[in-house]
C-alpha atoms as a PDB file:
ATOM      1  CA  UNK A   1      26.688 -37.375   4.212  1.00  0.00           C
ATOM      2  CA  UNK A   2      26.732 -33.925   3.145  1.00  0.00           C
ATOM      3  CA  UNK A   3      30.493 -34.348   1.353  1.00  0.00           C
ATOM      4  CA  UNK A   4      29.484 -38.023   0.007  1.00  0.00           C
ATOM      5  CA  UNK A   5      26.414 -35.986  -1.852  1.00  0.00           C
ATOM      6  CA  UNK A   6      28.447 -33.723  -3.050  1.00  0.00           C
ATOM      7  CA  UNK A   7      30.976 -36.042  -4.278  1.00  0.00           C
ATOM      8  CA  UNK A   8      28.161 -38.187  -5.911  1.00  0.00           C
ATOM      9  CA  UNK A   9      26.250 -35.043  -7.586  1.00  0.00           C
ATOM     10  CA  UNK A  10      29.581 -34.307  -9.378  1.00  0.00           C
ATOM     11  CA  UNK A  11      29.489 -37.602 -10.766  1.00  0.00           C
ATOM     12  CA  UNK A  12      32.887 -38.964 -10.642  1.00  0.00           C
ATOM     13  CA  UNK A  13      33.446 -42.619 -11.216  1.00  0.00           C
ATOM     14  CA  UNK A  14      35.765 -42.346  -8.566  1.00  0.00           C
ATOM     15  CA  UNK A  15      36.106 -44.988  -5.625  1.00  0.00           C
ATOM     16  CA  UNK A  16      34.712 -42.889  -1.869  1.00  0.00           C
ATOM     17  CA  UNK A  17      36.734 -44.088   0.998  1.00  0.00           C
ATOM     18  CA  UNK A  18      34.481 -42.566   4.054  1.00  0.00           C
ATOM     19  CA  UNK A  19      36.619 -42.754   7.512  1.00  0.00           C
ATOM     20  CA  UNK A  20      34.836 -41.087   9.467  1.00  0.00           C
ATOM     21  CA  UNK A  21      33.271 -42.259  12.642  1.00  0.00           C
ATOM     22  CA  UNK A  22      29.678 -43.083  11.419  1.00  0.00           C
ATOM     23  CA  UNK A  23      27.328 -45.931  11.914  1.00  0.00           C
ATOM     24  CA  UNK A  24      27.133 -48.848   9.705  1.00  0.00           C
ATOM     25  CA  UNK A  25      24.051 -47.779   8.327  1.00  0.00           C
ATOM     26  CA  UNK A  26      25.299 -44.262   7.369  1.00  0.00           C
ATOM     27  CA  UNK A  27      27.910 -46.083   5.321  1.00  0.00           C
ATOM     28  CA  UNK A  28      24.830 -47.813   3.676  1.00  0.00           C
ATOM     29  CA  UNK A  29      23.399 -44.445   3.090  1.00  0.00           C
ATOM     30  CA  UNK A  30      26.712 -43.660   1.631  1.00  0.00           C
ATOM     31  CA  UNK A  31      26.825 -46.804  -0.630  1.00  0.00           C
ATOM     32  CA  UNK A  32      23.712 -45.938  -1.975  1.00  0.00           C
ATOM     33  CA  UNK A  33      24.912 -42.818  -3.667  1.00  0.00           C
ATOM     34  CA  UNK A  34      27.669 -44.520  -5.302  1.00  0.00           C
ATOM     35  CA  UNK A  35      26.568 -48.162  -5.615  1.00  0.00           C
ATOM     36  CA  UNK A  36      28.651 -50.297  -3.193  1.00  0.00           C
ATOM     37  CA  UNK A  37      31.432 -51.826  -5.373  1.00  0.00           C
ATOM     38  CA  UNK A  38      32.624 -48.063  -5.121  1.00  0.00           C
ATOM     39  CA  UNK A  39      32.547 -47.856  -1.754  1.00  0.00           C
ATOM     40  CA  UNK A  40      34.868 -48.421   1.073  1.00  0.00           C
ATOM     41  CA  UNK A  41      34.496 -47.946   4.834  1.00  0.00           C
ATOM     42  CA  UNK A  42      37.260 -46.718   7.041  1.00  0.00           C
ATOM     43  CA  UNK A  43      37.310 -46.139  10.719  1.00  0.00           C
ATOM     44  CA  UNK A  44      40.568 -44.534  12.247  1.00  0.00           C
ATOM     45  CA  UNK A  45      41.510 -46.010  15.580  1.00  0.00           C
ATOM     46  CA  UNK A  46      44.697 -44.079  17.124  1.00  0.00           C
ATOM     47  CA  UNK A  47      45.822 -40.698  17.486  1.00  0.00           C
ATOM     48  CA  UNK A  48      46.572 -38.486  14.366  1.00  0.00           C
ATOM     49  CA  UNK A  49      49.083 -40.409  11.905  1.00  0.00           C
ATOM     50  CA  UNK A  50      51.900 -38.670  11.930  1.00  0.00           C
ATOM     51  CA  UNK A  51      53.962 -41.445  12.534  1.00  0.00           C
ATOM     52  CA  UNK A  52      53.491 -44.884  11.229  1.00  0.00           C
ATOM     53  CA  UNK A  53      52.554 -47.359  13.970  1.00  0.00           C
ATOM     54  CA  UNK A  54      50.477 -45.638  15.905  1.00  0.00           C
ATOM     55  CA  UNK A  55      47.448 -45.154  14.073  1.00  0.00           C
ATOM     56  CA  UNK A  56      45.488 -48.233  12.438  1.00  0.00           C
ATOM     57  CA  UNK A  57      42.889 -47.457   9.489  1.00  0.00           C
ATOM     58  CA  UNK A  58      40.722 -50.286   9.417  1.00  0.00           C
ATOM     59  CA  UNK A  59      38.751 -50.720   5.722  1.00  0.00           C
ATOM     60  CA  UNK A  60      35.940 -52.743   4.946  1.00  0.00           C
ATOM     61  CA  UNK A  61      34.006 -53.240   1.465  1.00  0.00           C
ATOM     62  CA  UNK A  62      34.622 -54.480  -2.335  1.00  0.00           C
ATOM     63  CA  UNK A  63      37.747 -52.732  -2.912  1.00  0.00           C
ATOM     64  CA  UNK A  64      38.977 -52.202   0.893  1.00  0.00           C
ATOM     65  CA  UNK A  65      42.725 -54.160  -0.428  1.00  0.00           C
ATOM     66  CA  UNK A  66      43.239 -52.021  -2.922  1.00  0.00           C
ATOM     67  CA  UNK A  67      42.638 -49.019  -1.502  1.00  0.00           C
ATOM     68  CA  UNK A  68      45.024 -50.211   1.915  1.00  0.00           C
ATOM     69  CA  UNK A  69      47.537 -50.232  -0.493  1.00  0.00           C
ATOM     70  CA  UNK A  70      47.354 -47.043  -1.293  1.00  0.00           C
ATOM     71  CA  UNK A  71      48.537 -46.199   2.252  1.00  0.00           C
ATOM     72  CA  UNK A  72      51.717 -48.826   1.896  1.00  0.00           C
ATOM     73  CA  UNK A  73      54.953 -46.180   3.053  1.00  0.00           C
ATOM     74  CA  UNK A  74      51.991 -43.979   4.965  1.00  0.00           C
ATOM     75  CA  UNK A  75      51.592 -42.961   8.599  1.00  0.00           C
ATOM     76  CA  UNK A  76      48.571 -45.207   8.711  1.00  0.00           C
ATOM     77  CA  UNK A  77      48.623 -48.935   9.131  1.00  0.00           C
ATOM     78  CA  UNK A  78      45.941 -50.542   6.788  1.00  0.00           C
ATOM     79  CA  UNK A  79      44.016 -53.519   7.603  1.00  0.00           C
ATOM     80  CA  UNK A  80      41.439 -54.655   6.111  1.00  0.00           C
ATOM     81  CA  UNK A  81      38.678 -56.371   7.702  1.00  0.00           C
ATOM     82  CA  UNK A  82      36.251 -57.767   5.217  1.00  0.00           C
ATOM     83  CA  UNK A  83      34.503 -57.519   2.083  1.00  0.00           C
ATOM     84  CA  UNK A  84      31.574 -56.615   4.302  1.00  0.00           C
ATOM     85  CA  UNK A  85      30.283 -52.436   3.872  1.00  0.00           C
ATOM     86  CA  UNK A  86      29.682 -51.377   7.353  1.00  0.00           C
ATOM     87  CA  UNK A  87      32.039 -53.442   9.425  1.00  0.00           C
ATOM     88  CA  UNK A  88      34.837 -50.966   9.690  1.00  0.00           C
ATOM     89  CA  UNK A  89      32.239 -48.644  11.201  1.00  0.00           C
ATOM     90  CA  UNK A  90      30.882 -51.325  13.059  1.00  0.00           C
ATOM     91  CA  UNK A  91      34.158 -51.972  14.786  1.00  0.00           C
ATOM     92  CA  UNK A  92      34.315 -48.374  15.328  1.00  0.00           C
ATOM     93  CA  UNK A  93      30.887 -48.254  17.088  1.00  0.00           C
ATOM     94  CA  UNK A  94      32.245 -50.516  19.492  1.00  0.00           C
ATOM     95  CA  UNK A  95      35.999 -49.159  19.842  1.00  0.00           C
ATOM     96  CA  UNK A  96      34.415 -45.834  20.876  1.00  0.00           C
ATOM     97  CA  UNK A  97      31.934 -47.485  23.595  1.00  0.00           C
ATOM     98  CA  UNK A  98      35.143 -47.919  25.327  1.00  0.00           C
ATOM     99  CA  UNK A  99      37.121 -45.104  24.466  1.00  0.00           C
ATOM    100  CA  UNK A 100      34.319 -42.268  24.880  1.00  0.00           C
ATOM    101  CA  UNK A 101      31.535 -43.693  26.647  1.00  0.00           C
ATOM    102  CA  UNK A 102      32.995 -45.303  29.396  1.00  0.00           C
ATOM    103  CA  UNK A 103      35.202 -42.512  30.219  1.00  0.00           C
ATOM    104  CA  UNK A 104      32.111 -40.199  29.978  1.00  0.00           C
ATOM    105  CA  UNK A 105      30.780 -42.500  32.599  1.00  0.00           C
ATOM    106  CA  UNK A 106      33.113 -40.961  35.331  1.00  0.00           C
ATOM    107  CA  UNK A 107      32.502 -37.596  34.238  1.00  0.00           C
ATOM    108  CA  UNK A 108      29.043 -38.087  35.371  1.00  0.00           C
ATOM    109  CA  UNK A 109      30.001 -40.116  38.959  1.00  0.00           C
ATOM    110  CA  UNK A 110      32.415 -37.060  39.632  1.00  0.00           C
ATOM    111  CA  UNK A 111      29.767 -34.048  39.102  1.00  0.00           C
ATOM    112  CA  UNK A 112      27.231 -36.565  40.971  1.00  0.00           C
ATOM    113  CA  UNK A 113      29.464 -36.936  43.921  1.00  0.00           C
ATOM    114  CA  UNK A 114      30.308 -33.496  44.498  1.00  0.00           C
ATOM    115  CA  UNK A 115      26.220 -32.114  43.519  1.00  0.00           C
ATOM    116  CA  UNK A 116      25.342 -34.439  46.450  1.00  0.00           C
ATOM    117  CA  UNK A 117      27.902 -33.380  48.355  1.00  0.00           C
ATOM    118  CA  UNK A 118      29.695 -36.798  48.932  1.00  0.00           C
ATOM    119  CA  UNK A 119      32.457 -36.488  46.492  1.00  0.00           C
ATOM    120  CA  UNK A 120      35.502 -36.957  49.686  1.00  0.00           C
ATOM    121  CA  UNK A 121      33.815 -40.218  50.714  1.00  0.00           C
ATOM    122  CA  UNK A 122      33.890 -41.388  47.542  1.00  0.00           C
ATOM    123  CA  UNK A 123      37.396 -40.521  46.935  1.00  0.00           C
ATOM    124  CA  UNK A 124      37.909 -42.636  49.853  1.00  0.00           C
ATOM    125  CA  UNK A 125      36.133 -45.760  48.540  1.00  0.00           C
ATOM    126  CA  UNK A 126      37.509 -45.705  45.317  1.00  0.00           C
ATOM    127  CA  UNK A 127      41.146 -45.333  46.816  1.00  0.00           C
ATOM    128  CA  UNK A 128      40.843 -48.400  48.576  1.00  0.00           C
ATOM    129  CA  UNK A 129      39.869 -50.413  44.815  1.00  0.00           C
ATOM    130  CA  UNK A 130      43.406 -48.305  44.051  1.00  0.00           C
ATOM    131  CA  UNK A 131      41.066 -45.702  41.664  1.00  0.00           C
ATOM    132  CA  UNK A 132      42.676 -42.129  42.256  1.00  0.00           C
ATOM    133  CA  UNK A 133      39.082 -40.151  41.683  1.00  0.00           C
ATOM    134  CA  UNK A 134      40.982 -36.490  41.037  1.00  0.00           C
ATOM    135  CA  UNK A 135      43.319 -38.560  38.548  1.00  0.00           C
ATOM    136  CA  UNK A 136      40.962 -40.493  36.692  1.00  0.00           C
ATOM    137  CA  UNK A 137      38.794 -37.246  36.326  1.00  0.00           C
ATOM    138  CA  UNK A 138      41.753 -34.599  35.222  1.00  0.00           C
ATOM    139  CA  UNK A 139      42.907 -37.006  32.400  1.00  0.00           C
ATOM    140  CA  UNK A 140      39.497 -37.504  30.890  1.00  0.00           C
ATOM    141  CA  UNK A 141      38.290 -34.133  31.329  1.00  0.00           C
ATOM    142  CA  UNK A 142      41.639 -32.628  29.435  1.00  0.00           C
ATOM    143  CA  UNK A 143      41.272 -35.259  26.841  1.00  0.00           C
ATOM    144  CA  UNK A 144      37.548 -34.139  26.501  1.00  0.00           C
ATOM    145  CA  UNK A 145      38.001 -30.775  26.516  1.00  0.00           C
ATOM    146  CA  UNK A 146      39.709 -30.248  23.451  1.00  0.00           C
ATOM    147  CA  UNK A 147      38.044 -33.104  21.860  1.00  0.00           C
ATOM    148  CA  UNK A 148      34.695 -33.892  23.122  1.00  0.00           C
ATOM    149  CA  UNK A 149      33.149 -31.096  20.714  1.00  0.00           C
ATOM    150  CA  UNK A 150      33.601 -34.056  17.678  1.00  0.00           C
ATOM    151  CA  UNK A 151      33.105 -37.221  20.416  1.00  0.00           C
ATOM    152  CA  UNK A 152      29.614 -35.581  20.552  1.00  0.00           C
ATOM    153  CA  UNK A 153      28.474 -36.373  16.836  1.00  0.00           C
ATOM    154  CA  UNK A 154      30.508 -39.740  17.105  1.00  0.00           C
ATOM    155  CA  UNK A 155      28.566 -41.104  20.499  1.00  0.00           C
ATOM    156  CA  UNK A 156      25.220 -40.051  18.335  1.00  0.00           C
ATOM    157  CA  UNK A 157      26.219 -42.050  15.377  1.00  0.00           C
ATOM    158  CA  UNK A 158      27.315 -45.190  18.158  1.00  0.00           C
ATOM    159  CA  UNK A 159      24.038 -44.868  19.442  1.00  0.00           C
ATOM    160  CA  UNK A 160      22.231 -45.224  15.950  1.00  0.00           C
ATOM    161  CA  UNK A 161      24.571 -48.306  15.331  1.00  0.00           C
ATOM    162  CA  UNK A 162      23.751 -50.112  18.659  1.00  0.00           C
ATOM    163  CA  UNK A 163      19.994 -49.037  18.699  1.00  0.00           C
ATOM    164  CA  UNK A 164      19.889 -50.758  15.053  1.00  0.00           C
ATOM    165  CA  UNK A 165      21.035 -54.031  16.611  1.00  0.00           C
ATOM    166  CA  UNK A 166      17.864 -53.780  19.582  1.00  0.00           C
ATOM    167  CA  UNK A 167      20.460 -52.857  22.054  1.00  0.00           C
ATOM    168  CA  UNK A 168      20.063 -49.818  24.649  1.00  0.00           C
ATOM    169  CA  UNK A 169      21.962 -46.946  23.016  1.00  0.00           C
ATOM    170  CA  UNK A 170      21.487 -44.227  25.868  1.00  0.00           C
ATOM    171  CA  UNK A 171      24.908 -44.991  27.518  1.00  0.00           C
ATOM    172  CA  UNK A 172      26.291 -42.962  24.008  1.00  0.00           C
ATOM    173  CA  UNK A 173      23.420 -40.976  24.247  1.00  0.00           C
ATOM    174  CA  UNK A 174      24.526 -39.363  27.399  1.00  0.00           C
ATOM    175  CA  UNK A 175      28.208 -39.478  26.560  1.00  0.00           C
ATOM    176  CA  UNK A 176      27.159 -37.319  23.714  1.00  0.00           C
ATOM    177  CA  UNK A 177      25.442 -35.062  26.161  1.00  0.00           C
ATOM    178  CA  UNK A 178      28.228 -34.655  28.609  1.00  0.00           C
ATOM    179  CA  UNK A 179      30.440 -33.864  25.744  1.00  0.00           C
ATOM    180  CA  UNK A 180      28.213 -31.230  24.408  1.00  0.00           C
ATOM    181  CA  UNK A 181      28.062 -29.796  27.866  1.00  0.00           C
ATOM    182  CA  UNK A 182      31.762 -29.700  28.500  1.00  0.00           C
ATOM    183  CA  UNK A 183      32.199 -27.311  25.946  1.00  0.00           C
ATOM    184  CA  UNK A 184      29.755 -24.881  27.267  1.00  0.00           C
ATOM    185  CA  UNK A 185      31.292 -21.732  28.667  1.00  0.00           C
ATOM    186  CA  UNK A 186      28.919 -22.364  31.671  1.00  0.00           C
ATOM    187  CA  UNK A 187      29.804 -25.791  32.024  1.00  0.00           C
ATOM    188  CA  UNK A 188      29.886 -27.305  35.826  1.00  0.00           C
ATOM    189  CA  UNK A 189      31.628 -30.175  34.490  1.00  0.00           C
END
């Protein structure tokens, strides 16, 4: 929001592609600065584009086809996915449930397990559903650790978008929390 203001306040007609991970209704925050003709809504799904096919910009709004061709030749793959302001953030929302929440959800069962002191029994149980415990764990934990410092602010915004539709937003909530906590020097997790 604060870069959209300050984009606005210097009053450029320009169009404002904002791709980062933010609710729906921060994009209609956004819009509102600009007038929403001018502005379109990007979510980046994939790792950095370096090199094309890997990474996926999704655009939403007024101008969301001409502004994915401006990325024709580009690392990114552009689709757009409606006319609609919100919906690229909306798709987002709900890519990131899965990506960060859900993994955040096994950060919590591990530093349960071994806190009450059962963490080899269930190491046992999950083996036998073919779930590798230390595995599953060491991936997320080295994906969070180096990454979980921006997840944070992303799981916030998720829960603002799901709590706007009625629906329970503390599983984000918490992922957010974890995250925060990994990258405390005095971090159990």
């Amino acid at each position: 929001m604060e870069v959209a203001r300050e984009v606005a306040a210097a009053g450029n007609r320009c169009r404002y592609l904002d791709a980062n991970a933010v609710s729906p209704e921060t994009i209609n925050q956004i819009s509102a600065l600009f007038g929403p003709d001018r502005v379109v809504d990007g979510s980046i799904i994939g790792p950095p584009g370096w090199q094309r096919g890997d990474t996926v910009l999704w655009l939403s709004g007024h101008d969301a086809a001409p502004v994915a061709s401006l990325f024709d030749g580009s690392p990114f793959i552009a689709r757009v996915l409606g006319t609609e302001l919100g919906a690229a953030s909306a798709l987002k929302v709900c890519f990131a449930l899965q990506s960060k929440a859900m993994p955040a959800i096994w950060l919590e069962i591990a530093e349960a397990a071994r806190a009450f002191g059962v963490e080899d029994a269930l190491r046992d149980e999950l083996a036998r559903d073919g779930v590798d415990l230390d595995t599953t764990v060491a991936a997320i934990t080295r994906r969070a650790t180096t990454k979980g410092w921006r997840w944070a602010g992303e799981m916030e915004q998720a829960g603002d978008a799901v709590a706007a539709l009625g629906l329970p937003d503390g599983f984000s909530r918490a992922a957010a929390q974890l995250y925060r906590a990994l990258g405390r020097p005095d971090s159990t997790l």
